[in-house]
Every structure is written in C-alpha cells, then in structure tokens.
C-alpha atoms as a PDB file:
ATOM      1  CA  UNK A   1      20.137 -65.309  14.216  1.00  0.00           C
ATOM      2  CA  UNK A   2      18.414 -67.768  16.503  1.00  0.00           C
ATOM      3  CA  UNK A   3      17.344 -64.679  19.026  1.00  0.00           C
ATOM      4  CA  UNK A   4      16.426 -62.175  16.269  1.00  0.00           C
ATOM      5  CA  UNK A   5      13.813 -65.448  14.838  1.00  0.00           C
ATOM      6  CA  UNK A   6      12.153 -65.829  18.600  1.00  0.00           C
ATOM      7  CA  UNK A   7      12.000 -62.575  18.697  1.00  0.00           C
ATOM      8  CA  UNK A   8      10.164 -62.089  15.163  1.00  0.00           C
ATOM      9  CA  UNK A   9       7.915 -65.169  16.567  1.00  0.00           C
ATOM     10  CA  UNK A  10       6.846 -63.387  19.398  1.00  0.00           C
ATOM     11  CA  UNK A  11       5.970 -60.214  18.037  1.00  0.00           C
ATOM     12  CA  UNK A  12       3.927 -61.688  15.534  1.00  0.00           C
ATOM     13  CA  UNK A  13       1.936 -63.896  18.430  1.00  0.00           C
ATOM     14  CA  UNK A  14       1.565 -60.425  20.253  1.00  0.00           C
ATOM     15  CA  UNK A  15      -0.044 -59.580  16.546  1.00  0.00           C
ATOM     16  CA  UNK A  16      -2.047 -62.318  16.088  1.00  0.00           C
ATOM     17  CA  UNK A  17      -3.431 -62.247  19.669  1.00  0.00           C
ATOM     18  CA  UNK A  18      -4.157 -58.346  19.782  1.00  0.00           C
ATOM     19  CA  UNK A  19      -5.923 -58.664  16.342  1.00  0.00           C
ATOM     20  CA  UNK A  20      -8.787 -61.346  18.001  1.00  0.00           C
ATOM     21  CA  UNK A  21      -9.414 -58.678  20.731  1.00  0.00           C
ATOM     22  CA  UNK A  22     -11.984 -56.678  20.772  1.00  0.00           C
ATOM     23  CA  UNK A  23     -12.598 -53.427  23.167  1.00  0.00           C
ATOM     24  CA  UNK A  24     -15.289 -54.357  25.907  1.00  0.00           C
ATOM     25  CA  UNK A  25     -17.770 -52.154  26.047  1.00  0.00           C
ATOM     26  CA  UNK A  26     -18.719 -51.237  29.888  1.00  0.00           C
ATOM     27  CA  UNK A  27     -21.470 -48.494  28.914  1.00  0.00           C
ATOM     28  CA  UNK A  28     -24.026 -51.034  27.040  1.00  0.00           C
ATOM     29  CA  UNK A  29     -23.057 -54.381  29.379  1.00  0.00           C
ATOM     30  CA  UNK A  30     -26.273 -56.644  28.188  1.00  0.00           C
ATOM     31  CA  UNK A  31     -28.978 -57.025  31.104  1.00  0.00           C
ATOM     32  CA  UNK A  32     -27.158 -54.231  33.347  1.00  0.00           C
ATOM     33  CA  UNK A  33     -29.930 -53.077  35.523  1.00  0.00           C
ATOM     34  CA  UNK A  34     -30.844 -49.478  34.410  1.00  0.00           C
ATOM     35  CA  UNK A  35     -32.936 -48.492  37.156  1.00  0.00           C
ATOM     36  CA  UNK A  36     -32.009 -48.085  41.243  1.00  0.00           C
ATOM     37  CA  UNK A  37     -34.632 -48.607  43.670  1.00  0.00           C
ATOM     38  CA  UNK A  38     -33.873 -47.052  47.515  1.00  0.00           C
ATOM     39  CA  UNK A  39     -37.083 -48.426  50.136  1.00  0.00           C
ATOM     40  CA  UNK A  40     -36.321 -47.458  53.445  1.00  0.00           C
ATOM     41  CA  UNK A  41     -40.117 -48.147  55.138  1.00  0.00           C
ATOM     42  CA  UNK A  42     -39.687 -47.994  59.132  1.00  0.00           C
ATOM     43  CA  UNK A  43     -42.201 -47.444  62.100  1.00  0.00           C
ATOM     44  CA  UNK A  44     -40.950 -44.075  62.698  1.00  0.00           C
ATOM     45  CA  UNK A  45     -42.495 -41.793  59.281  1.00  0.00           C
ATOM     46  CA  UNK A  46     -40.005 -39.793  59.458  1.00  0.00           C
ATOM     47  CA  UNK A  47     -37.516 -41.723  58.379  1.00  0.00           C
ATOM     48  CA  UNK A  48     -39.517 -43.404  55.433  1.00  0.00           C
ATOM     49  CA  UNK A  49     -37.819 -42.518  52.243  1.00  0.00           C
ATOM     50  CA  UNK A  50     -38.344 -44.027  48.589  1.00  0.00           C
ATOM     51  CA  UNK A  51     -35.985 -42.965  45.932  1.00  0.00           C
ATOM     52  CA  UNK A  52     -36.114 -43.893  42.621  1.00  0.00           C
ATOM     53  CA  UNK A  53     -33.320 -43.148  39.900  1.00  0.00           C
ATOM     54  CA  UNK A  54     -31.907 -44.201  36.484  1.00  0.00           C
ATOM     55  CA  UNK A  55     -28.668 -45.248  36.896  1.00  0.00           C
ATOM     56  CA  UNK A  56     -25.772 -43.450  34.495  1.00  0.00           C
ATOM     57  CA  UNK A  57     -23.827 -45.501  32.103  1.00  0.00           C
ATOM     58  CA  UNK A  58     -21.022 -43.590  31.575  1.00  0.00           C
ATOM     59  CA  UNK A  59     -20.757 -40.126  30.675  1.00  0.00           C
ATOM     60  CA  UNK A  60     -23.455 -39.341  28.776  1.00  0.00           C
ATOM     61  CA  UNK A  61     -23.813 -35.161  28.777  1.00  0.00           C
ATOM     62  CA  UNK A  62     -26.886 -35.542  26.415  1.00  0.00           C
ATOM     63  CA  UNK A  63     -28.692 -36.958  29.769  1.00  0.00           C
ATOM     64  CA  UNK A  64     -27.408 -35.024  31.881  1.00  0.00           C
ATOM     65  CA  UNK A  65     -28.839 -31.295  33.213  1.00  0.00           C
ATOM     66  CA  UNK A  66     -27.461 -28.865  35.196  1.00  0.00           C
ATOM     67  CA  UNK A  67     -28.692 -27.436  38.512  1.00  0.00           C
ATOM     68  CA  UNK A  68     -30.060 -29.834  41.258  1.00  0.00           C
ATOM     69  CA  UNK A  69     -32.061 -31.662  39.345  1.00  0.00           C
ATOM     70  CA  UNK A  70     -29.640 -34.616  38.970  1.00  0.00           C
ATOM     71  CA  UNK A  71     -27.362 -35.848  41.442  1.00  0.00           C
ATOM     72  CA  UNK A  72     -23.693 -36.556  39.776  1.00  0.00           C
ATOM     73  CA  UNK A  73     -24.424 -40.506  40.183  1.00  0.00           C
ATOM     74  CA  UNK A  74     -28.028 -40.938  38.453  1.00  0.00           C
ATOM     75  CA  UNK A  75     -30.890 -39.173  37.243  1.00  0.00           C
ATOM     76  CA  UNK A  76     -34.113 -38.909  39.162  1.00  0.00           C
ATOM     77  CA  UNK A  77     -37.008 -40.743  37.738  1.00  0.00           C
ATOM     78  CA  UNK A  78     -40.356 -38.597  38.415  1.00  0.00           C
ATOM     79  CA  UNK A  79     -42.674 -40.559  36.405  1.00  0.00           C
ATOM     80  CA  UNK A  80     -42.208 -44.136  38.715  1.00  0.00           C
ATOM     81  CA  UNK A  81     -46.165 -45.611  39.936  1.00  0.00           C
ATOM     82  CA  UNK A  82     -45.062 -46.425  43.307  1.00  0.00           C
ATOM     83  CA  UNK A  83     -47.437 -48.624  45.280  1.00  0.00           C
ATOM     84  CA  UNK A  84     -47.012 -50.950  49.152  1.00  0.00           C
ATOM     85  CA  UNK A  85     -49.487 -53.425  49.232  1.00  0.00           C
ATOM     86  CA  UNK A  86     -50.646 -55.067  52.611  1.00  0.00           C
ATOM     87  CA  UNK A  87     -53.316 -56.475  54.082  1.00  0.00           C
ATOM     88  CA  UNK A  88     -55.821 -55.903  50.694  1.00  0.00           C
ATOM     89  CA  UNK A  89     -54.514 -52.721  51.494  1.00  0.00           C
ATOM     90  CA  UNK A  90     -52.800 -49.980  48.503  1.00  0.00           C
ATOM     91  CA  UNK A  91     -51.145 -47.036  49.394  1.00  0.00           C
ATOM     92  CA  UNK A  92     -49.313 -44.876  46.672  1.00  0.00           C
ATOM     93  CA  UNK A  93     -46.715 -42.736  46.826  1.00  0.00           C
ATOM     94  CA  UNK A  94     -46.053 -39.471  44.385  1.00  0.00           C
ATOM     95  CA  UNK A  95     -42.767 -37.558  43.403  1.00  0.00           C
ATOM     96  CA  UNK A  96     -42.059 -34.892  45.952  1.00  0.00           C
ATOM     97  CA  UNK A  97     -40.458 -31.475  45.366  1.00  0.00           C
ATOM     98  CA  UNK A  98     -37.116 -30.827  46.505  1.00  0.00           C
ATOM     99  CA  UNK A  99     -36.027 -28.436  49.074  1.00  0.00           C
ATOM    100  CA  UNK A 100     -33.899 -25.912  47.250  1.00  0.00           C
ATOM    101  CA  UNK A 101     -32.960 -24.004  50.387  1.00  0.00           C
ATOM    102  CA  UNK A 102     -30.218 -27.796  51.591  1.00  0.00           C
ATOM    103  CA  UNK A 103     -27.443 -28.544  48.636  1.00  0.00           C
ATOM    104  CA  UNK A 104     -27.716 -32.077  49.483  1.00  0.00           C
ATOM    105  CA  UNK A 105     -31.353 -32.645  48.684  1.00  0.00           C
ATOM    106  CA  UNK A 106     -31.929 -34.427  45.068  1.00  0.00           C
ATOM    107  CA  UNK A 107     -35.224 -35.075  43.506  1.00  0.00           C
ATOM    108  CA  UNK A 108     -36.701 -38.677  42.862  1.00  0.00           C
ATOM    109  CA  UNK A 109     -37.988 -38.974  46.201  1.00  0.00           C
ATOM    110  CA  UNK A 110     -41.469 -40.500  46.804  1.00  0.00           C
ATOM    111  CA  UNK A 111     -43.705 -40.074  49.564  1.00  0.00           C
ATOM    112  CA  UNK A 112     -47.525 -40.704  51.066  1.00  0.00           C
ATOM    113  CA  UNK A 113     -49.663 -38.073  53.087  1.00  0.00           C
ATOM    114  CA  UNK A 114     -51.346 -41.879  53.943  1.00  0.00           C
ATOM    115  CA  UNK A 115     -50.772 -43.976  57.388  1.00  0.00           C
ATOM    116  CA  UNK A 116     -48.797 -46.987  57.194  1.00  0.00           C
ATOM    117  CA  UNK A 117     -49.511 -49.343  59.192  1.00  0.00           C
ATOM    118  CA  UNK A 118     -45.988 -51.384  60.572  1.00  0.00           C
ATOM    119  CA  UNK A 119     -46.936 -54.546  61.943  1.00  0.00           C
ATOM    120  CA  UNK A 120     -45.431 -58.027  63.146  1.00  0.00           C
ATOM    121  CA  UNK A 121     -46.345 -60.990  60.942  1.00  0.00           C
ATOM    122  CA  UNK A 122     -47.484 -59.208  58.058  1.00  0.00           C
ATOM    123  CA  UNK A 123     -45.955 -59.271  54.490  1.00  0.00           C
ATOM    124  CA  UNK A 124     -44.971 -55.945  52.653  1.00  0.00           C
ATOM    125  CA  UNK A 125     -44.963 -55.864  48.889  1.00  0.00           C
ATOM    126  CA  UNK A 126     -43.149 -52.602  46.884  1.00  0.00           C
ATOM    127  CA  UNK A 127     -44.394 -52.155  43.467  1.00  0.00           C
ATOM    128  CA  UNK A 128     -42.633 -49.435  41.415  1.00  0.00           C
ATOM    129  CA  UNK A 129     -43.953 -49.134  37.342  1.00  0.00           C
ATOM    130  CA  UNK A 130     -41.386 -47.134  34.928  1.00  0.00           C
ATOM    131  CA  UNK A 131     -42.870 -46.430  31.852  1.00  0.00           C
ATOM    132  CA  UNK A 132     -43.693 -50.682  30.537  1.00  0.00           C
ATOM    133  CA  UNK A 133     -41.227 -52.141  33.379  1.00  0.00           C
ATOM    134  CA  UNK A 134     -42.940 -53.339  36.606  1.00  0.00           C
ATOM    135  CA  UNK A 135     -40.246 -53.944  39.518  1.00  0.00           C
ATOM    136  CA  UNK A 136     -41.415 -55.720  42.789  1.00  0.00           C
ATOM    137  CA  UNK A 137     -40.056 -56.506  46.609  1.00  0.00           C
ATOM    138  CA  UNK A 138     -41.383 -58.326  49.585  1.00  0.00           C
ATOM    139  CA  UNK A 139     -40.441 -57.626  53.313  1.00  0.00           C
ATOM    140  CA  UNK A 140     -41.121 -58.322  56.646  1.00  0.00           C
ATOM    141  CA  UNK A 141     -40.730 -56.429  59.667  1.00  0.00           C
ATOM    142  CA  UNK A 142     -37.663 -57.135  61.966  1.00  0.00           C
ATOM    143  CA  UNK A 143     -38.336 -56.190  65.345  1.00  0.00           C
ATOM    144  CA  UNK A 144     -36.043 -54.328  67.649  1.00  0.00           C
ATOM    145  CA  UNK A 145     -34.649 -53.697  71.301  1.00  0.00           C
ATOM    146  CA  UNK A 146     -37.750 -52.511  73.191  1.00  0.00           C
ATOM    147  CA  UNK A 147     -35.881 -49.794  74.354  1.00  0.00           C
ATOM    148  CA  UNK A 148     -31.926 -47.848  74.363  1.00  0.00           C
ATOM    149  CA  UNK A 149     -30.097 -45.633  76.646  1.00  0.00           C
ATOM    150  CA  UNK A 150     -26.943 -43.690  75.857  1.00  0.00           C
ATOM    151  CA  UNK A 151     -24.004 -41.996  77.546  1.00  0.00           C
ATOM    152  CA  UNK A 152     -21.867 -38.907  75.855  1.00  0.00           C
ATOM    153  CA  UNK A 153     -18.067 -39.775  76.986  1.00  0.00           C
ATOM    154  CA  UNK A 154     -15.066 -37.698  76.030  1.00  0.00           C
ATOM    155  CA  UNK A 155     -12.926 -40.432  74.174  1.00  0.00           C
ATOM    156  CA  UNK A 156      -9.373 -40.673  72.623  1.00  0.00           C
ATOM    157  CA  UNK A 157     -10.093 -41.811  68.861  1.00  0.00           C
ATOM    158  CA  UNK A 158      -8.085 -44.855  67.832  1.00  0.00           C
ATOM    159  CA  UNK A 159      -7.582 -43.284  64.044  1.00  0.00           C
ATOM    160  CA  UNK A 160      -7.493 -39.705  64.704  1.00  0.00           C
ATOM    161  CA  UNK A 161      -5.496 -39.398  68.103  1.00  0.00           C
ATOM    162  CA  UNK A 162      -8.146 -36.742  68.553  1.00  0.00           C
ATOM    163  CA  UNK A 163     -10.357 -36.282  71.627  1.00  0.00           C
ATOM    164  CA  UNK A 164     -13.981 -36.719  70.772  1.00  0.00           C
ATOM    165  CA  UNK A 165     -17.249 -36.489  72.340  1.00  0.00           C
ATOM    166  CA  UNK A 166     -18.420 -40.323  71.729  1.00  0.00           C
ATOM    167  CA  UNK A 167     -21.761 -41.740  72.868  1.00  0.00           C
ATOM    168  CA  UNK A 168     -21.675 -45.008  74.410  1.00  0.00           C
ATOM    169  CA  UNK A 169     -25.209 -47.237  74.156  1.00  0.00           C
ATOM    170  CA  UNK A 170     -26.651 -50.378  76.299  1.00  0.00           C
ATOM    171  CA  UNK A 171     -29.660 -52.310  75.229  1.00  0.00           C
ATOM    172  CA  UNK A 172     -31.204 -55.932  75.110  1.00  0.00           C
ATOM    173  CA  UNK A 173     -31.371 -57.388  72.083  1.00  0.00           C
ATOM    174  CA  UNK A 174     -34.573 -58.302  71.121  1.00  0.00           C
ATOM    175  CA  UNK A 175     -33.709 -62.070  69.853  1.00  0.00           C
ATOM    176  CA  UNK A 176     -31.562 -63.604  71.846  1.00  0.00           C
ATOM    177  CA  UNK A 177     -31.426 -67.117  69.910  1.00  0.00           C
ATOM    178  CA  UNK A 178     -30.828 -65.284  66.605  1.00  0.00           C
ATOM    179  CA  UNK A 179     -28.207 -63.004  65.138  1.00  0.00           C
ATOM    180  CA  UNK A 180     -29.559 -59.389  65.155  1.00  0.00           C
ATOM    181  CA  UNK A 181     -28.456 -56.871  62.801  1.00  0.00           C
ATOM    182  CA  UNK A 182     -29.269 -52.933  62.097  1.00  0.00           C
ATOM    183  CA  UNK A 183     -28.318 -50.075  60.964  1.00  0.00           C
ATOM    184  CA  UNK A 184     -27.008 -47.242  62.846  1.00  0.00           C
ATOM    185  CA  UNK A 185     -27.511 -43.411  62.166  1.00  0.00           C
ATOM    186  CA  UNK A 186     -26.191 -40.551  64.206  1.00  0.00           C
ATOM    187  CA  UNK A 187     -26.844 -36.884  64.403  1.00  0.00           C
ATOM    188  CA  UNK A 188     -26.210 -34.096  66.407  1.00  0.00           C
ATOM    189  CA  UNK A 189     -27.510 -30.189  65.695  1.00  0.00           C
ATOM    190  CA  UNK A 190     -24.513 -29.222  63.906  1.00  0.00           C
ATOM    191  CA  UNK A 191     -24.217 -31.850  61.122  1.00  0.00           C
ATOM    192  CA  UNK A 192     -27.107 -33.879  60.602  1.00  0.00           C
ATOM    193  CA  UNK A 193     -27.734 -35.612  57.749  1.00  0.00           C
ATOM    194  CA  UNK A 194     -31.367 -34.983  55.646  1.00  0.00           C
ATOM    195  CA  UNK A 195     -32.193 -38.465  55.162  1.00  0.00           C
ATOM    196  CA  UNK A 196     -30.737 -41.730  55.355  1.00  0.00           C
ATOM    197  CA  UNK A 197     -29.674 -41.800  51.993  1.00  0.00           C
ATOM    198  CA  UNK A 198     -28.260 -38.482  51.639  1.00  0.00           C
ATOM    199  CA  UNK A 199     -25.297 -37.693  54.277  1.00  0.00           C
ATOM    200  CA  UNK A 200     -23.087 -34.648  55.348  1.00  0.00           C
ATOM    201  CA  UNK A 201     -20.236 -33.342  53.488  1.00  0.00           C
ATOM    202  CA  UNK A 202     -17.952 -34.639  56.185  1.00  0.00           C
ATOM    203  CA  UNK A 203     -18.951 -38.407  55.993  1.00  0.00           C
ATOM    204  CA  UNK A 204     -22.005 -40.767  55.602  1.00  0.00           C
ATOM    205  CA  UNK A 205     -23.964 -40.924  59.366  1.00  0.00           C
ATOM    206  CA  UNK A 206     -24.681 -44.459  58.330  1.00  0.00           C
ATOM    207  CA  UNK A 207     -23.293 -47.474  59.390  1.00  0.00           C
ATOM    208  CA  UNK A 208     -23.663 -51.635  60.507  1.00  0.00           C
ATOM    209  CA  UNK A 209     -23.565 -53.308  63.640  1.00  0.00           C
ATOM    210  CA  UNK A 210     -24.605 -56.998  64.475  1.00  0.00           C
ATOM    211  CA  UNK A 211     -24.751 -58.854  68.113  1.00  0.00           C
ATOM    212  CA  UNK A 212     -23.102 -62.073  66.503  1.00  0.00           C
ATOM    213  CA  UNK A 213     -20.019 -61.578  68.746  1.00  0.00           C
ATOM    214  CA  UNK A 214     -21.600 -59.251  71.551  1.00  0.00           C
ATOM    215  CA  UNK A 215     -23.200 -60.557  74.501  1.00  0.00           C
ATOM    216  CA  UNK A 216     -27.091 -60.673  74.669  1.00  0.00           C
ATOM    217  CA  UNK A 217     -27.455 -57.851  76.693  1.00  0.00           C
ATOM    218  CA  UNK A 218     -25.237 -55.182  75.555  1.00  0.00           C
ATOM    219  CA  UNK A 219     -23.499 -51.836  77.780  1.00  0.00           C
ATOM    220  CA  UNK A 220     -21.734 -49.270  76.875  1.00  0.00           C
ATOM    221  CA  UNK A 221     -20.793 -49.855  73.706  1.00  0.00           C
ATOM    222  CA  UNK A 222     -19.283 -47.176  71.630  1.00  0.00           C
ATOM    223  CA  UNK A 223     -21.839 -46.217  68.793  1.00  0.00           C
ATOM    224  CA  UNK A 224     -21.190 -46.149  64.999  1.00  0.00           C
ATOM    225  CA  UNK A 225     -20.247 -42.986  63.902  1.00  0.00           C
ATOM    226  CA  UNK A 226     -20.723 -43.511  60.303  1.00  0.00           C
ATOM    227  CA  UNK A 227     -18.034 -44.263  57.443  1.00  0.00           C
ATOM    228  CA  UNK A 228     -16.376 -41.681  55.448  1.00  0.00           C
ATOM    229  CA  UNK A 229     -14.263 -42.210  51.901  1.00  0.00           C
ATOM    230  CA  UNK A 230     -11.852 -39.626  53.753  1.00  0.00           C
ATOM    231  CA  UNK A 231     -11.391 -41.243  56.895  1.00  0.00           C
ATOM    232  CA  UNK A 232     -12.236 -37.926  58.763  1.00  0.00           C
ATOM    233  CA  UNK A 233     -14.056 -38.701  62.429  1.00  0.00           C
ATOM    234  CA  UNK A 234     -17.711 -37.194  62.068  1.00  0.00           C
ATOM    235  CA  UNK A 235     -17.672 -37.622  66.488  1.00  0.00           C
ATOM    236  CA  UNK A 236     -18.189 -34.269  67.582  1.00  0.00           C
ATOM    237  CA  UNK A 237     -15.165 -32.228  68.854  1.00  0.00           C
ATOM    238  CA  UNK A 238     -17.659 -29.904  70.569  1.00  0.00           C
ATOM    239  CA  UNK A 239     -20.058 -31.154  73.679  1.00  0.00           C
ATOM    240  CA  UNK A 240     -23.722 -31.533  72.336  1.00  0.00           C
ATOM    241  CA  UNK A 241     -26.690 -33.535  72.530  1.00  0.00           C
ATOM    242  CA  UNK A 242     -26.299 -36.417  69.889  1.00  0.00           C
ATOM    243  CA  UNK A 243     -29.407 -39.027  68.765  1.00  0.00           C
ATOM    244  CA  UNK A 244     -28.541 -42.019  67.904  1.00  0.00           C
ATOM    245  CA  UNK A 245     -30.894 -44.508  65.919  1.00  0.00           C
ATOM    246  CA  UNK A 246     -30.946 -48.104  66.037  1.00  0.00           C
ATOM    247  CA  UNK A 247     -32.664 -49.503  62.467  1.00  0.00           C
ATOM    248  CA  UNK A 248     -33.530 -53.189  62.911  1.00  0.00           C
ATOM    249  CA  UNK A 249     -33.039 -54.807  59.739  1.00  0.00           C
ATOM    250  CA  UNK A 250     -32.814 -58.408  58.076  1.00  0.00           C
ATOM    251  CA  UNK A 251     -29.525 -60.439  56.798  1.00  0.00           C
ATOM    252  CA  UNK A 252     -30.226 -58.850  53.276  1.00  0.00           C
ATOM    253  CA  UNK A 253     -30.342 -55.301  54.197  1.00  0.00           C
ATOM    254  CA  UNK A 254     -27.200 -55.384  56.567  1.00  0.00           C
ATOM    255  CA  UNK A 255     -25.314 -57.264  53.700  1.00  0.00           C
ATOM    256  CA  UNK A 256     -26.117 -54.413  50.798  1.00  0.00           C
ATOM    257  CA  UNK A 257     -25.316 -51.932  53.255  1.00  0.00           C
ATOM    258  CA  UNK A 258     -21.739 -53.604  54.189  1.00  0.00           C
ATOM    259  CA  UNK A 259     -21.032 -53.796  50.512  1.00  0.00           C
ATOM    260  CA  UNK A 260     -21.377 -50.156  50.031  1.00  0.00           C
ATOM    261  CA  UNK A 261     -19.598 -49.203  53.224  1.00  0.00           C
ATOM    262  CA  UNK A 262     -16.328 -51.848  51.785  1.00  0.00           C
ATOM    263  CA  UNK A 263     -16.284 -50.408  48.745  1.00  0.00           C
ATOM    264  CA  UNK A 264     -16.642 -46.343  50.003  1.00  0.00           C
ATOM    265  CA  UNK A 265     -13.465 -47.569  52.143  1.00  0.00           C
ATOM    266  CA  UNK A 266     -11.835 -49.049  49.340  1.00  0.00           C
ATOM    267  CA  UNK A 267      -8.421 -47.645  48.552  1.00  0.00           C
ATOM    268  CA  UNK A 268      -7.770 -49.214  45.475  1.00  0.00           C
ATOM    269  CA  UNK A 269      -4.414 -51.210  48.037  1.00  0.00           C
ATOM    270  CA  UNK A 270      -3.558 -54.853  47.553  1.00  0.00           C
ATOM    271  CA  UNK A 271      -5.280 -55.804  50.925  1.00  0.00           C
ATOM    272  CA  UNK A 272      -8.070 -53.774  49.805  1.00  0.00           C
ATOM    273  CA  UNK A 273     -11.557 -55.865  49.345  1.00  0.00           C
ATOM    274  CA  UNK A 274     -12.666 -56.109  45.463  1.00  0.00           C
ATOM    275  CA  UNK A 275     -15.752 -53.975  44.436  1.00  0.00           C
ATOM    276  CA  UNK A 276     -18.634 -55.791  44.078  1.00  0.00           C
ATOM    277  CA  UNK A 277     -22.476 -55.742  43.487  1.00  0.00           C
ATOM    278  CA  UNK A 278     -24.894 -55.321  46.290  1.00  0.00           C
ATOM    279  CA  UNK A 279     -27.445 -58.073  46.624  1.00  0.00           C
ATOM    280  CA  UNK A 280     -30.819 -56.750  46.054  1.00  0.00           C
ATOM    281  CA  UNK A 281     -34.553 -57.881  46.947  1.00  0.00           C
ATOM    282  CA  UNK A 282     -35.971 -56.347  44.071  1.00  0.00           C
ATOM    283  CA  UNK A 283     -37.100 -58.776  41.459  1.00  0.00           C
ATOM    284  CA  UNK A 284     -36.386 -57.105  37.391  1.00  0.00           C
ATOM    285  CA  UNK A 285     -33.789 -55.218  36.024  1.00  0.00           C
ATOM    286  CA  UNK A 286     -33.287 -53.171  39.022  1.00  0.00           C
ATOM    287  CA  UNK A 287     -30.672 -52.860  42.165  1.00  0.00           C
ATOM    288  CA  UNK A 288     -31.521 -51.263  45.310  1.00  0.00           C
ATOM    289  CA  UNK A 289     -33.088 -52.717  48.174  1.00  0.00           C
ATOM    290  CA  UNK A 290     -36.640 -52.208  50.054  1.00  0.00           C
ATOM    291  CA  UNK A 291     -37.030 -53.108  53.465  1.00  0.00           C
ATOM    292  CA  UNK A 292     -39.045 -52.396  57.043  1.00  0.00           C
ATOM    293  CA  UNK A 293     -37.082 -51.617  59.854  1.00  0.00           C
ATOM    294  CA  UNK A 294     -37.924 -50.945  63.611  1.00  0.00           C
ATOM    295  CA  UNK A 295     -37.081 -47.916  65.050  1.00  0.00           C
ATOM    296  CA  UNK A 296     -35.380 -47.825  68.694  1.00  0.00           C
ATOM    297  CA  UNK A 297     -33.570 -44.109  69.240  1.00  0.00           C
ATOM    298  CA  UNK A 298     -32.525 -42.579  72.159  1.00  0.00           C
ATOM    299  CA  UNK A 299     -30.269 -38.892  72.982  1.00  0.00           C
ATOM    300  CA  UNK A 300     -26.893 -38.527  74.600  1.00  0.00           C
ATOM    301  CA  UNK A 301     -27.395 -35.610  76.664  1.00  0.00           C
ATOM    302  CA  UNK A 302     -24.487 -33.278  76.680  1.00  0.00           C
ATOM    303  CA  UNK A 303     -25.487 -32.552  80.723  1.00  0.00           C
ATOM    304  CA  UNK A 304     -25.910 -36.113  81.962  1.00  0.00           C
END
C-alpha cells in the first residue's frame, strides 16, 4: 500500500511539473539577430567579398524560392545600402549578379568597380542599411609576412593513410613581439573554391593558423588544407601547382573563424566541443564579421 501511495505521489509531481511547462519556441527567440553580415576587405581585390543575407528561422517554405536564388542556409538580401568609409572618403557597393554557369555561386554578394585604398594606420568603417536598420563595423589593417615561399612534398596523411601531394611553407612573421594570426586558403586547378565564403563540394579550402607556439621565423611547415564536415583530405592525390594564401587577420576574425571550423567538426560525441555563437564586430542585430586582411600568397610548383 505504502509503494502503490509513492508511486501515486510521484506521478502526480510528474503532473504538476509538466503542466507549468511551456514549449520553447526556437523560431521567434526575442532579439535573435535576423540579418548575417560576411566583410572580407583585403589588399588583393580579388579576394574582396561582401555578402549580405537574412538568416532562416526555421523552416519557413513561404520564404523560401526555388532555383539558385537562395542558398539552403539564408536568403540573399539585394536591397542592403552598403557603404566603407575612410579617410572622408565613401565608396558604395551594389548587389551583383550571380554566375549561373558554377552551382556554388549564391546571390547577395556586393561589390565596387571603385579603388580601395588598404593602408596602415587608418580606420575602416562598414555601413550596411536594410530597409530602417543601420548595422556598422570598424577595422584596421593587420599587416603580414613581407613575403612566402612554398615546397610541394609527397606526404603520408596522418588521417587518411593516403599519400598526398602536400605543400610545405617558410616565412617571417611580420610581428615578432605579438601573436600573429591568419587565415589560410588553398587551391589548385582542379578544385578551387569561388570565393572565400563559398568552398568545394569536397571540403571548405579555409582554415586558421597562429605563430603562438611556432618559432618567429617559420620553415617548412605543412600548410592548412582546409576543414571538411566529412573528414575527406582536399590535398591533392595528383601532382599540380597549388597557391596557397596567407590572410593576416586580427584576434576577432581568427576567433569567429575557429568557432565555425569547431562546430563544422562537431560530431555531436561526448568529447565533442558545444556549439556556440561566433563573436561578431558588427554593432545591431546582426552576426557576421567585417575585417581587412593582408594578402601574402605564393605557388607550389609541381616541377620544383
């Protein structure tokens, strides 16, 4: 009698508990940013890329098109008044029109027919308008090695087991009292990527590296080749020229970037780190990041 009454005790705790519950709502989270802002200004144009999206909130089909006009993650904002400001200086950037020819090229990119100007010592301010929101970003340029050379070895993977074509940089770093950081891209004819933001279908030709445990000046050290949800090795099997890119970048750029690389590695295992939000520069209702980065690149020559 005494185990059928705690039992009739608990259930009706269990009752009285569920019953003050209420279902949390992870689509219409109060002050969730709704907008994602991607600045990637360097001293090499052809790397600059602005894109500019409204971020999905579930699975909304009523937003959503068909065709290339969305990427599965967001939806491109074309209307954005995207302005840098420098040195009394205003240079504005429109919507560009996709390339319909490469599947992995989205719309809400922005770009400038306009020379920017890169220089030391000189503050960089991102303004981006949507509709009545105004969203702003300052940033400085990092400076980088002065120059890079690389090597293309054939190297046993660690992972993989699998013999790979790896290149192998030296360089100075450029601050030698100061922890350096950047951002590493790599590329070779048969799977490059179309922009920094956009990747191959085999992995993401982005990744991090810092000098706080290397030596000042660095050799032959085995270049990034980029992080992939899959774990598949984007080093190519075949012997070909590969460029590799150095981005210098500050504390707050490497740190979103290592977020997003955890959390694309993230298994979902006990030991596996917790998913998290990237810090962000941008001041409003906004994530992203906008930066200026230094550009030091360099080719492994297949012949060399």
């Amino acid at each position: 009698m005494k185990r059928l009454k705690h039992t009739l005790i608990i259930i009706i705790t269990l009752a009285v508990i569920s019953s003050c519950t209420e279902d949390y709502d992870l689509i219409n989270v109060e002050g969730a940013p709704e907008y994602c802002i991607d600045a990637f200004i360097t001293t090499n144009s052809n790397y600059n890329s602005i894109r500019i999206s409204k971020i999905v909130k579930g699975f909304n089909t009523d937003e959503l098109n068909s065709g290339l006009e969305i990427l599965p993650e967001n939806i491109a904002v074309k209307n954005a008044k995207v302005y840098l400001r420098y040195n009394n200086k205003s240079i504005e950037f429109t919507i560009t029109e996709p390339n319909h020819n490469n599947k992995y090229v989205g719309y809400g990119y922005y770009a400038t027919a306009e020379t920017i100007e890169i220089k030391e010592n000189t503050k960089y301010t991102l303004e981006v308008s949507i509709n009545d929101k105004t969203f702003t970003a300052e940033n400085r340029l990092i400076k980088g090695p002065e120059s890079m050379t690389a090597k293309l070895k054939k190297t046993k993977l660690e992972i993989q087991k699998d013999m790979a074509y790896v290149p192998h940089v030296s360089f100075t770093d450029p601050d030698k009292n100061n922890i350096n950081y950047y951002i590493t891209h790599m590329s070779d004819n048969q799977f490059d990527s179309y922009q920094m933001t956009v990747g191959s279908s085999r992995n993401w030709a982005i990744s991090i590296l810092t000098d706080k445990y290397l030596q000042h000046n660095i050799v032959d050290l085995k270049f990034p080749f980029g992080t992939s949800p899959t774990g598949t090795s984007w080093y190519p099997s075949h012997k070909a020229d590969v460029t590799v890119t150095l981005f210098s970048v500050d504390k707050m750029t490497y740190d979103y970037y290592s977020v997003l690389i955890n959390q694309m590695k993230n298994n979902g295992g006990a030991y596996s780190q917790s998913p998290g939000s990237p810090i962000t520069n941008i001041k409003g209702e906004a994530i992203g990041y906008f930066v200026l980065a230094d550009v030091t690149q360099t080719i492994a020559k297949a012949n060399s």
